[in-house]
PDB file of N, CA and C in Angstrom:
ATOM      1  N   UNK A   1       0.836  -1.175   0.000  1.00  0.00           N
ATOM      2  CA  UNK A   1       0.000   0.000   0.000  1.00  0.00           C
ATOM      3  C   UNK A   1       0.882   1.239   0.000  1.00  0.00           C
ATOM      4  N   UNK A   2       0.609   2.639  -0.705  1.00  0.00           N
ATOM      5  CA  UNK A   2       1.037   3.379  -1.153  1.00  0.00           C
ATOM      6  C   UNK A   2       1.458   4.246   0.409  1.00  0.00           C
ATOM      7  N   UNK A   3       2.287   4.767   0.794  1.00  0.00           N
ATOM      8  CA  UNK A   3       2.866   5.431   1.937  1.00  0.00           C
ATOM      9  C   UNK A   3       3.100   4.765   3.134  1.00  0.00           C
ATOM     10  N   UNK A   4       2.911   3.194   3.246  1.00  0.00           N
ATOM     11  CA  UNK A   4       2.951   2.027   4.316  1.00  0.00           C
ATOM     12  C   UNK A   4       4.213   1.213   4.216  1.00  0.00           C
ATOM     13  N   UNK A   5       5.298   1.860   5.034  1.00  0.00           N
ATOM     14  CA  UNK A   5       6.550   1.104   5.253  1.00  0.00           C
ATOM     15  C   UNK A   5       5.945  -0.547   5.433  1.00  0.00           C
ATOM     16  N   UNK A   6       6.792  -1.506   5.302  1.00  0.00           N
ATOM     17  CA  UNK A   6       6.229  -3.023   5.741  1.00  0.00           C
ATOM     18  C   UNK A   6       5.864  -3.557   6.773  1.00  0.00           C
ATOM     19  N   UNK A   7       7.372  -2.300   7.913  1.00  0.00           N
ATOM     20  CA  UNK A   7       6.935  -2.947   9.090  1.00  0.00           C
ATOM     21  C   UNK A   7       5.682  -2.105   9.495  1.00  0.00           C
ATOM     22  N   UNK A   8       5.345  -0.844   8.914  1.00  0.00           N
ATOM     23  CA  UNK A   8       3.982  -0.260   9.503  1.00  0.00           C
ATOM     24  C   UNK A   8       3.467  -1.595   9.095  1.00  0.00           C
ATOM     25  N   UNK A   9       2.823  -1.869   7.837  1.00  0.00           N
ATOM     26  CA  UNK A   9       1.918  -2.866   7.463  1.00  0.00           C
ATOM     27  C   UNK A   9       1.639  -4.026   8.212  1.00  0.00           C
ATOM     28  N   UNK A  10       2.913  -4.485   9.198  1.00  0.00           N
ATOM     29  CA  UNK A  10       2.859  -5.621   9.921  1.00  0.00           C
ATOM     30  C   UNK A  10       2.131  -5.179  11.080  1.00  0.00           C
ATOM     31  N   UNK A  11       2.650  -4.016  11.580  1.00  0.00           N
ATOM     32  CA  UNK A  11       2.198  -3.698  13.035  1.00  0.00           C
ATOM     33  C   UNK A  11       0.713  -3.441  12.969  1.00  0.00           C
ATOM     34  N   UNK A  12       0.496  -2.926  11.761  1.00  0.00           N
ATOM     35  CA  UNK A  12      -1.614  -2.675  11.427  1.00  0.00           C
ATOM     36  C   UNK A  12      -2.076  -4.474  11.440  1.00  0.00           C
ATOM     37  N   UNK A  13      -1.730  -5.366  10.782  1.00  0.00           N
ATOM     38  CA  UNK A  13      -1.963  -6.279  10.376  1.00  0.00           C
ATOM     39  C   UNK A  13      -2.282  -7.374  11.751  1.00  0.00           C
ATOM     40  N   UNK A  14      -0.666  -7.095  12.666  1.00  0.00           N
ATOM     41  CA  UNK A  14      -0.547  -7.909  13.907  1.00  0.00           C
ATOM     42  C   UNK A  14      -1.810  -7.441  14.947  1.00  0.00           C
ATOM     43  N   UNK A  15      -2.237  -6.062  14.960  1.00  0.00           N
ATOM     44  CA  UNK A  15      -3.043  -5.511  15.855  1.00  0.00           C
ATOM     45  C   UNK A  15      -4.734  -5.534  15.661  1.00  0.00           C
ATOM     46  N   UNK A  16      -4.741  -5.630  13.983  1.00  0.00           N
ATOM     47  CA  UNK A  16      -6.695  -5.484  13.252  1.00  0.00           C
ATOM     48  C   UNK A  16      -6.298  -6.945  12.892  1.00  0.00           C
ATOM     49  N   UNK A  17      -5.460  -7.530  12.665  1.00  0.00           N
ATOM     50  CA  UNK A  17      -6.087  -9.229  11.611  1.00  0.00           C
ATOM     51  C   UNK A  17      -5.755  -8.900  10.234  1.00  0.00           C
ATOM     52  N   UNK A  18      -5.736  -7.565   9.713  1.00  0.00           N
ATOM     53  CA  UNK A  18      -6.258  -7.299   8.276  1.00  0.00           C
ATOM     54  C   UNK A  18      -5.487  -5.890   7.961  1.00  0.00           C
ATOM     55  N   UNK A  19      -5.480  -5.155   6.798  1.00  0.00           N
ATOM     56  CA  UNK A  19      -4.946  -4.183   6.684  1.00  0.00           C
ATOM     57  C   UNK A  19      -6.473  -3.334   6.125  1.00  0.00           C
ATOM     58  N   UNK A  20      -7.091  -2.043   6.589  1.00  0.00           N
ATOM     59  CA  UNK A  20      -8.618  -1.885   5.920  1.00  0.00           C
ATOM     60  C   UNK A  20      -8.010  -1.478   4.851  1.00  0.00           C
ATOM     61  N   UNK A  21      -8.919  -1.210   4.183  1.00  0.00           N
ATOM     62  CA  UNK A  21      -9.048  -0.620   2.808  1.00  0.00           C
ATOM     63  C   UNK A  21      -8.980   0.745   2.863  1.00  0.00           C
ATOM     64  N   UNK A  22      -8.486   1.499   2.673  1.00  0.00           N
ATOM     65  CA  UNK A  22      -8.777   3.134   2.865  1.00  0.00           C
ATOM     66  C   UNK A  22      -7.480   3.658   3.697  1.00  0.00           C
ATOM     67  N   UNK A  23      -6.780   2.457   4.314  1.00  0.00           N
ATOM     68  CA  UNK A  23      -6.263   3.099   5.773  1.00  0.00           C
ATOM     69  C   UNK A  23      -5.059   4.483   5.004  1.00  0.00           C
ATOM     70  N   UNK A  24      -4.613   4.134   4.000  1.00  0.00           N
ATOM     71  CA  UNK A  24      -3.487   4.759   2.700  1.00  0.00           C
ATOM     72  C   UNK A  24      -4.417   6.527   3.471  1.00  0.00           C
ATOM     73  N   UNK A  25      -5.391   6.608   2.760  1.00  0.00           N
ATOM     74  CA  UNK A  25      -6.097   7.810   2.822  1.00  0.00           C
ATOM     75  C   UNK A  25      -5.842   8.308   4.548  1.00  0.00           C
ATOM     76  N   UNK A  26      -6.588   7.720   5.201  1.00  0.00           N
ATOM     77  CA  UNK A  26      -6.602   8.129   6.586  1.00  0.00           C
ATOM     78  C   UNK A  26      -4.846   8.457   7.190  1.00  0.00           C
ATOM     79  N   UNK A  27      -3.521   8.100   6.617  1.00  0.00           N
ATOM     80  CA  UNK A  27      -2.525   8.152   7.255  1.00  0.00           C
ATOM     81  C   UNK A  27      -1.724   9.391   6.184  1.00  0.00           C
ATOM     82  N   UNK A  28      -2.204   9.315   4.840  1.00  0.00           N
ATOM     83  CA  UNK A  28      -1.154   9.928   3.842  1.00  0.00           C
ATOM     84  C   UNK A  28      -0.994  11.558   4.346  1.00  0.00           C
ATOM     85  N   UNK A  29      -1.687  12.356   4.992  1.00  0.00           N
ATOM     86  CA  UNK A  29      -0.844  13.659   5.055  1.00  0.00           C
ATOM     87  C   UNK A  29      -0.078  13.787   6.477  1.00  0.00           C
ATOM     88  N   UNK A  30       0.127  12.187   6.962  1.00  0.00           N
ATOM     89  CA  UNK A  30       0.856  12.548   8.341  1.00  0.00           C
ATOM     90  C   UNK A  30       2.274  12.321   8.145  1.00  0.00           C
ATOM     91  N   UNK A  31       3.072  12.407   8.995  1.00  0.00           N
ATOM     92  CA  UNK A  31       4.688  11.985   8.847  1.00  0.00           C
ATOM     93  C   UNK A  31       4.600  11.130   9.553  1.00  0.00           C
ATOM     94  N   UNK A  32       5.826  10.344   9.308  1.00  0.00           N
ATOM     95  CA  UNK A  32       6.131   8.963   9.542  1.00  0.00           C
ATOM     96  C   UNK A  32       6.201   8.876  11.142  1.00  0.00           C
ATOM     97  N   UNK A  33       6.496   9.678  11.730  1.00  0.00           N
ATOM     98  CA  UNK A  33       6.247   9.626  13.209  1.00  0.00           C
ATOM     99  C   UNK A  33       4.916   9.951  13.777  1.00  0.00           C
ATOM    100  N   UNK A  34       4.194  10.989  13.277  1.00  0.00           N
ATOM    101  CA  UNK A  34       3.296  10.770  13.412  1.00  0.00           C
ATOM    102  C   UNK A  34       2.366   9.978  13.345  1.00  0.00           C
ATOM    103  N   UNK A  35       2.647   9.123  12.046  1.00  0.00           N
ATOM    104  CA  UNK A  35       1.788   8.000  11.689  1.00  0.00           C
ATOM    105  C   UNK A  35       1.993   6.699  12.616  1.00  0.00           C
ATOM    106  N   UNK A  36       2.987   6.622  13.210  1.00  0.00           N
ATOM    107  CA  UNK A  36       3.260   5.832  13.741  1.00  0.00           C
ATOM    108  C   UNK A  36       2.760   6.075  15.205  1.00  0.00           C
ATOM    109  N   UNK A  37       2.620   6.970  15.825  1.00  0.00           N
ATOM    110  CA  UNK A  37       2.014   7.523  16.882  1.00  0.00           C
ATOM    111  C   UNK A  37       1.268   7.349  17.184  1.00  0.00           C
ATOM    112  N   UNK A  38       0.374   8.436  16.218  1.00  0.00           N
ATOM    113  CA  UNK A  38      -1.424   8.069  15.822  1.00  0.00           C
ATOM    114  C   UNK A  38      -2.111   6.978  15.980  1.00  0.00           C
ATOM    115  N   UNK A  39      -1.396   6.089  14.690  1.00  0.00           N
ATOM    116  CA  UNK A  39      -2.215   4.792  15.001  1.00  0.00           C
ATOM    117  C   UNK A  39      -1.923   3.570  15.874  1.00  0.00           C
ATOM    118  N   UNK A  40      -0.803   4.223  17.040  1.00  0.00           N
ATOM    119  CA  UNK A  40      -0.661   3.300  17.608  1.00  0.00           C
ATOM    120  C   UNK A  40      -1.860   3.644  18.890  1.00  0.00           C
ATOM    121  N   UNK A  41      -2.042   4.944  19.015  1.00  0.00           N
ATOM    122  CA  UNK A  41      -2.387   5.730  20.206  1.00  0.00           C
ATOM    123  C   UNK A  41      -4.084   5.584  19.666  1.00  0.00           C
ATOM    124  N   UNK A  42      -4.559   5.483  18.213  1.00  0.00           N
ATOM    125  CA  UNK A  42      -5.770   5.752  18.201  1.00  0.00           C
ATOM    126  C   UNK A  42      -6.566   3.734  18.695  1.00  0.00           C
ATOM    127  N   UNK A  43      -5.295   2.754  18.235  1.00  0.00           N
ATOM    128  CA  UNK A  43      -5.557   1.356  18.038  1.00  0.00           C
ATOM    129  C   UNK A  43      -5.948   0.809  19.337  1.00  0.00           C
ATOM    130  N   UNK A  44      -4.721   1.593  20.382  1.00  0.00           N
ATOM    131  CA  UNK A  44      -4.932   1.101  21.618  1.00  0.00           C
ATOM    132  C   UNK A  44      -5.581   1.719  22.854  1.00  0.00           C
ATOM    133  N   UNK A  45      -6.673   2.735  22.164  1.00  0.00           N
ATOM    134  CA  UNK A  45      -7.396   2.920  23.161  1.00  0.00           C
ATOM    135  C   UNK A  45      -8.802   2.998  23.157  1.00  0.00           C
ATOM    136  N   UNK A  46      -9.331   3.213  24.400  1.00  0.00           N
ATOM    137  CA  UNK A  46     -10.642   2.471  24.507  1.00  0.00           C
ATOM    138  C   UNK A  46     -11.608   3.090  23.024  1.00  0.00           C
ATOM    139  N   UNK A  47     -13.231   2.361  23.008  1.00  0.00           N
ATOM    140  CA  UNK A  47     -13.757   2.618  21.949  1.00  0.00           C
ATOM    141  C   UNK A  47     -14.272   4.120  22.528  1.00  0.00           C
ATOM    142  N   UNK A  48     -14.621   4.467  23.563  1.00  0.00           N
ATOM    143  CA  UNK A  48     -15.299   5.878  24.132  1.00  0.00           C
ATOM    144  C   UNK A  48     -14.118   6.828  23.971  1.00  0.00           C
ATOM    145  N   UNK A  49     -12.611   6.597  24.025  1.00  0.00           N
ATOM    146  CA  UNK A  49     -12.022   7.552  23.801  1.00  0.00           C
ATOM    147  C   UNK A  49     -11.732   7.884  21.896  1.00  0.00           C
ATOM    148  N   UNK A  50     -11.705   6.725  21.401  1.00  0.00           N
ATOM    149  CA  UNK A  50     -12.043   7.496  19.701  1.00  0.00           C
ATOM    150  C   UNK A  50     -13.296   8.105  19.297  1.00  0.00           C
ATOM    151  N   UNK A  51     -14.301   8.170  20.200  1.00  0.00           N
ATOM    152  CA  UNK A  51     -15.061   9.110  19.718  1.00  0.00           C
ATOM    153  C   UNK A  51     -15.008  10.689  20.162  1.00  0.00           C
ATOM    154  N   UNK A  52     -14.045  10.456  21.168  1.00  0.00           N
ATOM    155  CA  UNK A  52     -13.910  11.941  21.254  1.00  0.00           C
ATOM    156  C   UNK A  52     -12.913  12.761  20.490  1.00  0.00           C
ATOM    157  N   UNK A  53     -13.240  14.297  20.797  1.00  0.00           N
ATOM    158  CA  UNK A  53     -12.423  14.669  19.747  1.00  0.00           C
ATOM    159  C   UNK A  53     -11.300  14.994  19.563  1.00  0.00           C
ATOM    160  N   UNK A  54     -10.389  15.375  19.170  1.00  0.00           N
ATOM    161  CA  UNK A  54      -8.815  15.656  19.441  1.00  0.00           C
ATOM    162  C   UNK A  54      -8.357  16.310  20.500  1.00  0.00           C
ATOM    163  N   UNK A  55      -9.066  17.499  20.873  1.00  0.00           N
ATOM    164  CA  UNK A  55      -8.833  18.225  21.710  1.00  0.00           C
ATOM    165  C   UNK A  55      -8.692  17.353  23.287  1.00  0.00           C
ATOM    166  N   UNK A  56      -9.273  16.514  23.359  1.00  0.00           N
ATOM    167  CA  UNK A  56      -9.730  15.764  24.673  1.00  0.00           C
ATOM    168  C   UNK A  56      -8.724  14.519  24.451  1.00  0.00           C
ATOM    169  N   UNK A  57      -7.553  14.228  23.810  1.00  0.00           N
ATOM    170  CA  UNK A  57      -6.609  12.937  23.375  1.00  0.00           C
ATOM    171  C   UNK A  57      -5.169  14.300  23.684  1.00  0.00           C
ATOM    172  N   UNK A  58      -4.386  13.644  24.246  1.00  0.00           N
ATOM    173  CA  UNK A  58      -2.935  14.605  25.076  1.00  0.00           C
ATOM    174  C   UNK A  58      -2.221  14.501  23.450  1.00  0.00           C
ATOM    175  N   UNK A  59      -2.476  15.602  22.447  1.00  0.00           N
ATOM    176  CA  UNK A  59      -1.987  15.513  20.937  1.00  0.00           C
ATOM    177  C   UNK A  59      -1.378  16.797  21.492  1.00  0.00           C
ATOM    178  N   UNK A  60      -0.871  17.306  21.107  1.00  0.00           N
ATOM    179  CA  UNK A  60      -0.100  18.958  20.714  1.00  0.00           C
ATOM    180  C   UNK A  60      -1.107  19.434  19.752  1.00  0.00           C
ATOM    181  N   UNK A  61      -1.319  21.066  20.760  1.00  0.00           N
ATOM    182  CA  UNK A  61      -2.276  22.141  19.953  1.00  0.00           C
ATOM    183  C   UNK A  61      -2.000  21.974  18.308  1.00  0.00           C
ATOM    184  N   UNK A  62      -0.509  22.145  18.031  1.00  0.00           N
ATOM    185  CA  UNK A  62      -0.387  22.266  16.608  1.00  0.00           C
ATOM    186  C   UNK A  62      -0.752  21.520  16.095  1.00  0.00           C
ATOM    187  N   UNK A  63      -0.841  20.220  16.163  1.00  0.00           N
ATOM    188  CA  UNK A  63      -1.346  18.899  15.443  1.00  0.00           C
ATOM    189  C   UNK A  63      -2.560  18.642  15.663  1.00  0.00           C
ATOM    190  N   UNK A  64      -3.525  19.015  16.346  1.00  0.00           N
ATOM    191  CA  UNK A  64      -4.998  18.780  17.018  1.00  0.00           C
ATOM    192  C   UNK A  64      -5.707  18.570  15.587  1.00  0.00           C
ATOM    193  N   UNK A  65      -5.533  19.632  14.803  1.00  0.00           N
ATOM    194  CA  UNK A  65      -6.525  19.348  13.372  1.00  0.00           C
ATOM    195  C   UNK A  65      -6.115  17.794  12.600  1.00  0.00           C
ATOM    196  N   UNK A  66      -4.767  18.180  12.387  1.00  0.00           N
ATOM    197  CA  UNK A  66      -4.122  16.897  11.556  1.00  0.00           C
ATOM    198  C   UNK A  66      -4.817  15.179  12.316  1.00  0.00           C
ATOM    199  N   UNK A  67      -4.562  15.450  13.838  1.00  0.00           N
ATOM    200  CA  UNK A  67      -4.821  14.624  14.369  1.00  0.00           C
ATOM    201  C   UNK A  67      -6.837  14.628  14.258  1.00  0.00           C
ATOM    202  N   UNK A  68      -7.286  15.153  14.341  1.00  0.00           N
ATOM    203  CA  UNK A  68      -8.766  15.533  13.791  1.00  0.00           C
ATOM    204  C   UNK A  68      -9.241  14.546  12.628  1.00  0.00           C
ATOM    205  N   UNK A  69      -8.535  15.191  11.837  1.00  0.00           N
ATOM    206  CA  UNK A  69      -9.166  14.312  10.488  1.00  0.00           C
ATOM    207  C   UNK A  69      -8.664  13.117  10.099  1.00  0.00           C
ATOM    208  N   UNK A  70      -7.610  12.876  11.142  1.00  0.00           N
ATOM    209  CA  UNK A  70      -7.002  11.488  10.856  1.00  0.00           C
ATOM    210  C   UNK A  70      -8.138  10.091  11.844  1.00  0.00           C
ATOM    211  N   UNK A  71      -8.323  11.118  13.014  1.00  0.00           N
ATOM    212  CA  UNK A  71      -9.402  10.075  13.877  1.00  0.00           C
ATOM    213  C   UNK A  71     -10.714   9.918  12.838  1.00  0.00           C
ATOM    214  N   UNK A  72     -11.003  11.063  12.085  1.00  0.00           N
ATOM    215  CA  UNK A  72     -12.721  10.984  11.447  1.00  0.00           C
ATOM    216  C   UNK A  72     -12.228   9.728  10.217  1.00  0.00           C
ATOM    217  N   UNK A  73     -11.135   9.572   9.846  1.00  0.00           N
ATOM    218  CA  UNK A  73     -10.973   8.580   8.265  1.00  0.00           C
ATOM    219  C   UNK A  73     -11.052   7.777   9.186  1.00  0.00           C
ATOM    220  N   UNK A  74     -10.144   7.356  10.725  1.00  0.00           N
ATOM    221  CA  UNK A  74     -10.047   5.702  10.925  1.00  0.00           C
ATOM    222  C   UNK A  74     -11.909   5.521  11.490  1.00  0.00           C
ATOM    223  N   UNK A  75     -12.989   6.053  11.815  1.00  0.00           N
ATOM    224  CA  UNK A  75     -14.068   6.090  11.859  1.00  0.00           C
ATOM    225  C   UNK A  75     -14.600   5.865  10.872  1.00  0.00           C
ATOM    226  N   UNK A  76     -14.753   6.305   9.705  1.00  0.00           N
ATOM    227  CA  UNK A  76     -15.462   6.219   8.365  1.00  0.00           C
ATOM    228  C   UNK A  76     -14.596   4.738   8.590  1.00  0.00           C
ATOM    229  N   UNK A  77     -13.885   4.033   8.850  1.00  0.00           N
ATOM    230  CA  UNK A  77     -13.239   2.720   8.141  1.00  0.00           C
ATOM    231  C   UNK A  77     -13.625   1.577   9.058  1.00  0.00           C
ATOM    232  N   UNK A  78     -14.424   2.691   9.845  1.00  0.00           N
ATOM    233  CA  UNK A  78     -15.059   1.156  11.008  1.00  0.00           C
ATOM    234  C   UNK A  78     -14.086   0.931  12.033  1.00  0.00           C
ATOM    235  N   UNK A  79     -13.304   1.712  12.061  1.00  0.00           N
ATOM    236  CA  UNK A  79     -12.465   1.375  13.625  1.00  0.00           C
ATOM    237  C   UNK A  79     -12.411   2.412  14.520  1.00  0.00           C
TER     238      UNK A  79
END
């Protein structure tokens, strides 16, 4: 998948079973640390805390949006 180092791909794979479909979209305007952050921080926590919104997840002010629309794609993808 297009912007998914292998070992990202493993660590999505080892944690969902599966890699979703879409996930390319939901990660492509983050950096590689970030991405790696994100979805480790959005994977492993409870289902009541991904519905809240960025502001309420310990992200940095500057990143709150980035981190925003990255939580609404892994939602649209069912997780």
């Amino acid at each position: 998948m297009a912007g998914m180092s292998q070992a990202f791909q493993a660590t999505v794979q080892d944690r969902l079973g599966y890699i979703p479909d879409g996930l390319s979209t939901a990660i492509g305007p983050l950096l590689a640390a970030q991405r790696d952050s994100y979805v480790l921080a959005y994977l492993t926590a409870p289902e009541e805390q991904r519905a809240r919104p960025a502001e309420t997840w310990l992200i940095p002010e500057e990143d709150r949006d980035l981190f925003e629309t990255f939580r609404l794609h892994m939602q649209d993808l069912g997780l």
